[in-house]
C-alpha atoms as a PDB file:
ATOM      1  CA  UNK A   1      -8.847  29.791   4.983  1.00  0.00           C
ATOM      2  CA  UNK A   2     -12.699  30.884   5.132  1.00  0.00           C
ATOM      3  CA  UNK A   3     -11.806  34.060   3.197  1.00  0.00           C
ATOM      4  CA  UNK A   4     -10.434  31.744   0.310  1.00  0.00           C
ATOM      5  CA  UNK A   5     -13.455  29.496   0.207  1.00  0.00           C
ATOM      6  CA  UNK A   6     -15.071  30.340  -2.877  1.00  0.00           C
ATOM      7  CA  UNK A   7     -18.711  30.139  -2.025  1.00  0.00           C
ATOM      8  CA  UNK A   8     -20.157  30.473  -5.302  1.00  0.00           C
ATOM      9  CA  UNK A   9     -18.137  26.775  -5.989  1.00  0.00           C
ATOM     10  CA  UNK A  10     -20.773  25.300  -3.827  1.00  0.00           C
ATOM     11  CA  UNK A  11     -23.931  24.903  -6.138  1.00  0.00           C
ATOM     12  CA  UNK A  12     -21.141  23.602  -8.688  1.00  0.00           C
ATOM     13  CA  UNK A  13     -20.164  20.562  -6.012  1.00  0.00           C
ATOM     14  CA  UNK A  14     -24.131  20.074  -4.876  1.00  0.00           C
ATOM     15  CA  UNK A  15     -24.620  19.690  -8.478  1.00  0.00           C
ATOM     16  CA  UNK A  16     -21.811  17.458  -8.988  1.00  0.00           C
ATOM     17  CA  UNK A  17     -22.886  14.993  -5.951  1.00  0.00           C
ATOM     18  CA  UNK A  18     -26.201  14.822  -7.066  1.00  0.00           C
ATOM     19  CA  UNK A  19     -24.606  13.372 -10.552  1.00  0.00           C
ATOM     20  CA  UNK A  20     -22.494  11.065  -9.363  1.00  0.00           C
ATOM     21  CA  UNK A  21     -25.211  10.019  -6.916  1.00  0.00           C
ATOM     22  CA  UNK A  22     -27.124   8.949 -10.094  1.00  0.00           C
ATOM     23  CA  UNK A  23     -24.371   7.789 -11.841  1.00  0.00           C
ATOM     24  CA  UNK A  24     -23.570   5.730  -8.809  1.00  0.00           C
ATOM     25  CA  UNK A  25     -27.288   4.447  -8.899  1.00  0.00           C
ATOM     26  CA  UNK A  26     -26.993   3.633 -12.468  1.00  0.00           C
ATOM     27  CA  UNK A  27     -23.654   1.807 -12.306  1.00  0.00           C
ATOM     28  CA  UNK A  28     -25.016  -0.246  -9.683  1.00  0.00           C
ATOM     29  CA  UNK A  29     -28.543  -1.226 -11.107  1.00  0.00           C
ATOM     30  CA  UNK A  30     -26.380  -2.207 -14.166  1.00  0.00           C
ATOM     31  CA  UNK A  31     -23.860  -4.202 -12.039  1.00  0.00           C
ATOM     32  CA  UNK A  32     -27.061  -5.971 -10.506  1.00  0.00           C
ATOM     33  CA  UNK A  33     -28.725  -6.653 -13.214  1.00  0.00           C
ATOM     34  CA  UNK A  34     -25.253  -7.734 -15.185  1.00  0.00           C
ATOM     35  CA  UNK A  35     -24.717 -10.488 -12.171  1.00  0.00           C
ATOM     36  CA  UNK A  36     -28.250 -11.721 -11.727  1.00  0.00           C
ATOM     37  CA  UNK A  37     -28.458 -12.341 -15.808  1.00  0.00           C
ATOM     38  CA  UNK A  38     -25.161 -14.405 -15.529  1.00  0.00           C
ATOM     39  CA  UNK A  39     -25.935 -16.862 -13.154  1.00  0.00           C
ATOM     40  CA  UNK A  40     -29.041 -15.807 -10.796  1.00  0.00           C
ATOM     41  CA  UNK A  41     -28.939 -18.609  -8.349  1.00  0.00           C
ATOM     42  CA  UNK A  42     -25.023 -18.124  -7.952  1.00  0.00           C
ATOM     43  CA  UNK A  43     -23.994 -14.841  -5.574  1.00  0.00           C
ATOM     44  CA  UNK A  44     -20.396 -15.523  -6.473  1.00  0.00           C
ATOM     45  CA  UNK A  45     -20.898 -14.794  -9.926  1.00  0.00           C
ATOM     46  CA  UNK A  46     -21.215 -11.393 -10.984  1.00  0.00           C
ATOM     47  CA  UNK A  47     -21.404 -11.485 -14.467  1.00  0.00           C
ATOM     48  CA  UNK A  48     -18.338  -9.005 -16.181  1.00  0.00           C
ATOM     49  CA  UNK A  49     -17.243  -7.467 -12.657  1.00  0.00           C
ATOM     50  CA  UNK A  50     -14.517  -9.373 -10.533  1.00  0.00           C
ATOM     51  CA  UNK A  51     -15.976  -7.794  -7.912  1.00  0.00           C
ATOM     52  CA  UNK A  52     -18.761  -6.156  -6.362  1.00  0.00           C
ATOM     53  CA  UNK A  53     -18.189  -2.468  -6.346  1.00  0.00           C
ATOM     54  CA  UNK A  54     -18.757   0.059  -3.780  1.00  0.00           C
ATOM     55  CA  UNK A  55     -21.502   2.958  -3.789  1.00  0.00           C
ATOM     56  CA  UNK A  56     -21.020   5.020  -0.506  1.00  0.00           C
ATOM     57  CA  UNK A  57     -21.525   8.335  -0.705  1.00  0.00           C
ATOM     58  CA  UNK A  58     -19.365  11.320   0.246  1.00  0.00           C
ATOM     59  CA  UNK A  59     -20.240  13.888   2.711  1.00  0.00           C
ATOM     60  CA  UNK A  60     -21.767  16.850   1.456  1.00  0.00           C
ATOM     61  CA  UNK A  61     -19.288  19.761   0.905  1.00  0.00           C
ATOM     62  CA  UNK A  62     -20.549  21.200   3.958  1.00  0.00           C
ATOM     63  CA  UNK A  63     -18.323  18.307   6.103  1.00  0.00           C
ATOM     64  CA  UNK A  64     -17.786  20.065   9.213  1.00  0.00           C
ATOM     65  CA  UNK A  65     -14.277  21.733   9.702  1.00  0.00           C
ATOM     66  CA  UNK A  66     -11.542  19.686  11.160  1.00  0.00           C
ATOM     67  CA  UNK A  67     -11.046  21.346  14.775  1.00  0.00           C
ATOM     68  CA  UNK A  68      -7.506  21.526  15.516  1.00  0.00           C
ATOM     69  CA  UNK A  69      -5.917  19.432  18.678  1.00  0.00           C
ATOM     70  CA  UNK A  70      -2.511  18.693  20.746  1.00  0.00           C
ATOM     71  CA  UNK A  71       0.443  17.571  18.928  1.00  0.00           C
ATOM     72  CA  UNK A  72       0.776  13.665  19.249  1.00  0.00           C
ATOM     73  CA  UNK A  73       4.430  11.945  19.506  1.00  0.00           C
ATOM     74  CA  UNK A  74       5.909  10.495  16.085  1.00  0.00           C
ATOM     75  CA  UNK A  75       7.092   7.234  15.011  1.00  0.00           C
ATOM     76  CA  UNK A  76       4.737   5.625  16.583  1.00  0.00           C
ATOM     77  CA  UNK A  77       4.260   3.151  13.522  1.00  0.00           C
ATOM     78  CA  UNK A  78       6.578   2.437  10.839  1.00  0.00           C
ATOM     79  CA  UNK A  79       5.423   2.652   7.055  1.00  0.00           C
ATOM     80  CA  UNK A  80       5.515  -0.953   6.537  1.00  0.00           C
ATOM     81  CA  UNK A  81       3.278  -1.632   9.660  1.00  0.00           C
ATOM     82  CA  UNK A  82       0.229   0.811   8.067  1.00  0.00           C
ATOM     83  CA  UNK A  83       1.079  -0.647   4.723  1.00  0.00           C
ATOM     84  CA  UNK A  84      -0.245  -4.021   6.526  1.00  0.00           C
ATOM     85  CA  UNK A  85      -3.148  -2.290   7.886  1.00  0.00           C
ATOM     86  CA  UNK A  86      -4.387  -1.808   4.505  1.00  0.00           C
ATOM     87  CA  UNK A  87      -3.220  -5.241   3.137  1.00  0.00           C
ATOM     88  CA  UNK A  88      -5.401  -6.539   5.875  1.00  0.00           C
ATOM     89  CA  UNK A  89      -8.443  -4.006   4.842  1.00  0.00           C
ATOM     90  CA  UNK A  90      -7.981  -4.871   1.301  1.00  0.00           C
ATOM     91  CA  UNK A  91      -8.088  -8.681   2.254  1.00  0.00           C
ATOM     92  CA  UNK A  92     -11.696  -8.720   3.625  1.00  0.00           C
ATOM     93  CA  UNK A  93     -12.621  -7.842  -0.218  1.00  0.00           C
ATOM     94  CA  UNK A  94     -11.816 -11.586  -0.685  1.00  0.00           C
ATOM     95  CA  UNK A  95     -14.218 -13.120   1.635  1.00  0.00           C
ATOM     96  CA  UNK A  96     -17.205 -10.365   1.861  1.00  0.00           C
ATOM     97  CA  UNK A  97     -18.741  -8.288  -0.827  1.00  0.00           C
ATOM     98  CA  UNK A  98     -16.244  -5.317  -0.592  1.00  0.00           C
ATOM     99  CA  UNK A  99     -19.253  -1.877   0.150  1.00  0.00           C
ATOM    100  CA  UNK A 100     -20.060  -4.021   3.060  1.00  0.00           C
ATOM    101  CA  UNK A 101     -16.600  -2.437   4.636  1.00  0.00           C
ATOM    102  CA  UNK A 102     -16.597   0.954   2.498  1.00  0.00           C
ATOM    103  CA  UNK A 103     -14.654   2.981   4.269  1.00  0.00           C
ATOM    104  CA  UNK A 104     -13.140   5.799   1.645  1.00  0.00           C
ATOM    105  CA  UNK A 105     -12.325   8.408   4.528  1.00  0.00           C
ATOM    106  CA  UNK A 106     -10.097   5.622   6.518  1.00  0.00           C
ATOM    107  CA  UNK A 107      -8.484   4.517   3.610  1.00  0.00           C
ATOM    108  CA  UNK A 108      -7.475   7.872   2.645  1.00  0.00           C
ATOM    109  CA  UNK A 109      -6.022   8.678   5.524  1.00  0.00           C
ATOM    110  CA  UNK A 110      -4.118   5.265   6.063  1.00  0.00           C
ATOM    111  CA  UNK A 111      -2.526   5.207   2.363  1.00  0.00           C
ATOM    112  CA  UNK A 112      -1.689   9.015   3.233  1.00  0.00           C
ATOM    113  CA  UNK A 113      -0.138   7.965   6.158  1.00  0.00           C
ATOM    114  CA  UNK A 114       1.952   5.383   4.976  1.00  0.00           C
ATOM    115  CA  UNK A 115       2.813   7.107   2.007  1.00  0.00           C
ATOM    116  CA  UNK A 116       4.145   9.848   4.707  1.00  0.00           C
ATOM    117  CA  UNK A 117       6.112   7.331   6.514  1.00  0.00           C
ATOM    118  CA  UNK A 118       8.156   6.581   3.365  1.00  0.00           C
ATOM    119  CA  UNK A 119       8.667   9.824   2.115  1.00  0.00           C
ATOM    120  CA  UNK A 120       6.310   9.787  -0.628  1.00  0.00           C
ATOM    121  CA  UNK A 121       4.178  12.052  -1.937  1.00  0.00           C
ATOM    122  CA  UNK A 122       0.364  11.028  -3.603  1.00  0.00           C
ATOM    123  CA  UNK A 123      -1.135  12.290  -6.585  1.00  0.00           C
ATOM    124  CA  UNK A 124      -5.183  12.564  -6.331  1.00  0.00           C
ATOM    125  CA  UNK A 125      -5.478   9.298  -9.013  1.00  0.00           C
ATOM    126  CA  UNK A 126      -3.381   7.466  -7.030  1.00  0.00           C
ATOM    127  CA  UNK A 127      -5.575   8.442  -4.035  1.00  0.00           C
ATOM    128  CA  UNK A 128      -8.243   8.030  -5.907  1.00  0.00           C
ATOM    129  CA  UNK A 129      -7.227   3.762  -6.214  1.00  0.00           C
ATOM    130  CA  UNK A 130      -6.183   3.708  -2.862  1.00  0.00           C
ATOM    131  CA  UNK A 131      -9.550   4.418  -1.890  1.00  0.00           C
ATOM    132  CA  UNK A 132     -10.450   1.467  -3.390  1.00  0.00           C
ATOM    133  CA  UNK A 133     -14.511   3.249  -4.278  1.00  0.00           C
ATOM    134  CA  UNK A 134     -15.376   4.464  -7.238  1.00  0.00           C
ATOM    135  CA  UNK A 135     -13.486   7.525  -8.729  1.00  0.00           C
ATOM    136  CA  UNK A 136     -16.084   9.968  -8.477  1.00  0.00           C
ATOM    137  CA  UNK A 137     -16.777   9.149  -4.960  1.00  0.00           C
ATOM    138  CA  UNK A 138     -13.194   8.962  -3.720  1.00  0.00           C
ATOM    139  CA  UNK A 139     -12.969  12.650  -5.497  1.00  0.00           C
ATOM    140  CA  UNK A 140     -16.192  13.930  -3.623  1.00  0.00           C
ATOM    141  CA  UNK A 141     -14.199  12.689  -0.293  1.00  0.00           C
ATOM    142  CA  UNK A 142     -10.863  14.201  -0.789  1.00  0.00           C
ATOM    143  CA  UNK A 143     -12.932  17.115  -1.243  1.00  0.00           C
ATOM    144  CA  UNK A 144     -14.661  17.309   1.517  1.00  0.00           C
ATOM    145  CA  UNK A 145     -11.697  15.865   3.587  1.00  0.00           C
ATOM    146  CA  UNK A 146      -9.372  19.080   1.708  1.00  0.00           C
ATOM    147  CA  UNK A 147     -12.303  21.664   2.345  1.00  0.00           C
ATOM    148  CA  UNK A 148     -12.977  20.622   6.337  1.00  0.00           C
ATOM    149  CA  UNK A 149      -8.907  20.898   7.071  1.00  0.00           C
ATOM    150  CA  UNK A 150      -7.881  17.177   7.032  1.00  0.00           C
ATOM    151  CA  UNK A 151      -6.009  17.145   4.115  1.00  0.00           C
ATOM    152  CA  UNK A 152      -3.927  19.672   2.087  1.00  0.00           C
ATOM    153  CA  UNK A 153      -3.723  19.812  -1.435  1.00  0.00           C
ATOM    154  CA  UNK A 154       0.222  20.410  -3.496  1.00  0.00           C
ATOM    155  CA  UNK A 155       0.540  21.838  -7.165  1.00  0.00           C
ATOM    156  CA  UNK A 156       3.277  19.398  -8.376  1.00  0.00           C
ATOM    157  CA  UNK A 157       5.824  22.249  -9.703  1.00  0.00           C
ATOM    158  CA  UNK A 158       7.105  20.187 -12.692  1.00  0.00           C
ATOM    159  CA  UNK A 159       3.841  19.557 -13.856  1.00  0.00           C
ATOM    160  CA  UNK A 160       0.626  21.990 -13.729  1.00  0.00           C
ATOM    161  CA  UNK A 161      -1.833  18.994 -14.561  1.00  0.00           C
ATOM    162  CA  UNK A 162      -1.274  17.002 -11.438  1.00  0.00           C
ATOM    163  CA  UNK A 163      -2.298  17.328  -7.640  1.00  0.00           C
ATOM    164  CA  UNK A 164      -0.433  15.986  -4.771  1.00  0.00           C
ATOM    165  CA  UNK A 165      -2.654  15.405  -1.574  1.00  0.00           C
ATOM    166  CA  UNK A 166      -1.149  14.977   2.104  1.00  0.00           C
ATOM    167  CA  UNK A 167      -2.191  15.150   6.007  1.00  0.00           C
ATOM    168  CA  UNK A 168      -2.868  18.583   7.353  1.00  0.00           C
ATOM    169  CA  UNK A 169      -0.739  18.296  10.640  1.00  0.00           C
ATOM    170  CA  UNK A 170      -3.428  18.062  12.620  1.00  0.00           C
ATOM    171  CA  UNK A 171      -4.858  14.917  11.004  1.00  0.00           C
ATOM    172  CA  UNK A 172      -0.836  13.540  11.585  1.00  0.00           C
ATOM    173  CA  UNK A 173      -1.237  14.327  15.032  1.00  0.00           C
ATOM    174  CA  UNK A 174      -4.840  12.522  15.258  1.00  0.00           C
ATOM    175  CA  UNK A 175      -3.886   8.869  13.486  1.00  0.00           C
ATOM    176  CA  UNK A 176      -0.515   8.959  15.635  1.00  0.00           C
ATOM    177  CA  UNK A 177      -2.409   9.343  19.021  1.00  0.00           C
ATOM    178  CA  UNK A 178      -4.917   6.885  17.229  1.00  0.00           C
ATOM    179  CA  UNK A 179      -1.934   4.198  16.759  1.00  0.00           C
ATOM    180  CA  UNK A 180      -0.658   5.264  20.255  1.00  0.00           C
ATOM    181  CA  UNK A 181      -4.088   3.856  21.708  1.00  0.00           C
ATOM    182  CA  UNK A 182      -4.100   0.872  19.476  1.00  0.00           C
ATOM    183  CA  UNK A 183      -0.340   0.361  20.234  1.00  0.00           C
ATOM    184  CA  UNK A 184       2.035  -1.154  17.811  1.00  0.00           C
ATOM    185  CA  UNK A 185       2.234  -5.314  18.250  1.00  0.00           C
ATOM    186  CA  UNK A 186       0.257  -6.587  15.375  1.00  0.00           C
ATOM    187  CA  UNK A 187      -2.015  -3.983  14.379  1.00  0.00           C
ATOM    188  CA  UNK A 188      -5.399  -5.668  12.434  1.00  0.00           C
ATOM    189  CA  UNK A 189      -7.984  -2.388  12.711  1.00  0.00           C
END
């Protein structure tokens, strides 16, 4: 894979990062200021947004490479117990301000998962959602998470325009030892 990696695409993705980095900034000075305007002694209100959004940013596109590792056993977890995982994850959201748990890399990999477990395949906007950041950073990961060997990316043959994104086998084999460890009654992680 080294020989494909086009290195001249890297001062195209620094570039990129450093744009969404200010976009990011932007978007959340304006979110900020949007909120305290509404109602400045209420936290709860946030002026326009439902909710507070998320500004973590993506590794660099120099992530380190994914090392490969031992096969893991399968069927550990079924689709619908990951699917609860998230449901869970998505339910903190409710109570705290929703970057305190940003977590794109984790989420990825859990609605890729599931999403595995059914059968499915995901497109990179659907990802993108699932993320639950905004789009430019969830793009910037799935990069980086593609690039370092975690992820694999599909040309959807009926369609040149869209993407599918799935687990490298290796990053199957590390969330099913992962779900080995944290076993399978009532998983809340």
């Amino acid at each position: 894979m080294d020989q494909l990696h086009d290195n001249s695409r890297d001062d195209g993705f620094d570039e990129l990062h450093k744009m969404s980095d200010e976009l990011a900034g932007f978007a959340k000075a304006l979110a900020k200021m949007a909120g305290n305007e509404s109602a400045p002694d209420d936290p709860e209100s946030i002026g326009f947004a439902d909710k507070p959004i998320s500004f973590r940013p993506a590794p660099s596109a120099s992530m380190s490479p994914f090392i490969e590792e031992s096969k893991a056993p399968t069927g550990i977890w079924s689709a619908k117990q990951v699917r609860e995982l998230i449901r869970k994850r998505r339910l903190r959201d409710q109570h705290f301000e929703s970057d305190l748990f940003a977590d794109p890399a984790w989420d990825i990999l859990l609605d890729l998962m599931a999403a595995r477990l059914e059968g499915n395949r995901v497109s990179v906007s659907s990802l993108c959602i699932a993320a639950s950041v905004p789009a430019t950073t969830a793009l910037r990961w799935i990069t980086s998470m593609t690039e370092s060997g975690m992820l694999k990316r599909q040309m959807d043959p009926n369609d040149a325009r869209r993407v599918f994104i799935e687990l490298s086998e290796n990053s199957i084999s590390r969330l099913e030892r992962y779900f080995t460890e944290v076993g399978s009654q009532n998983p809340t992680i």
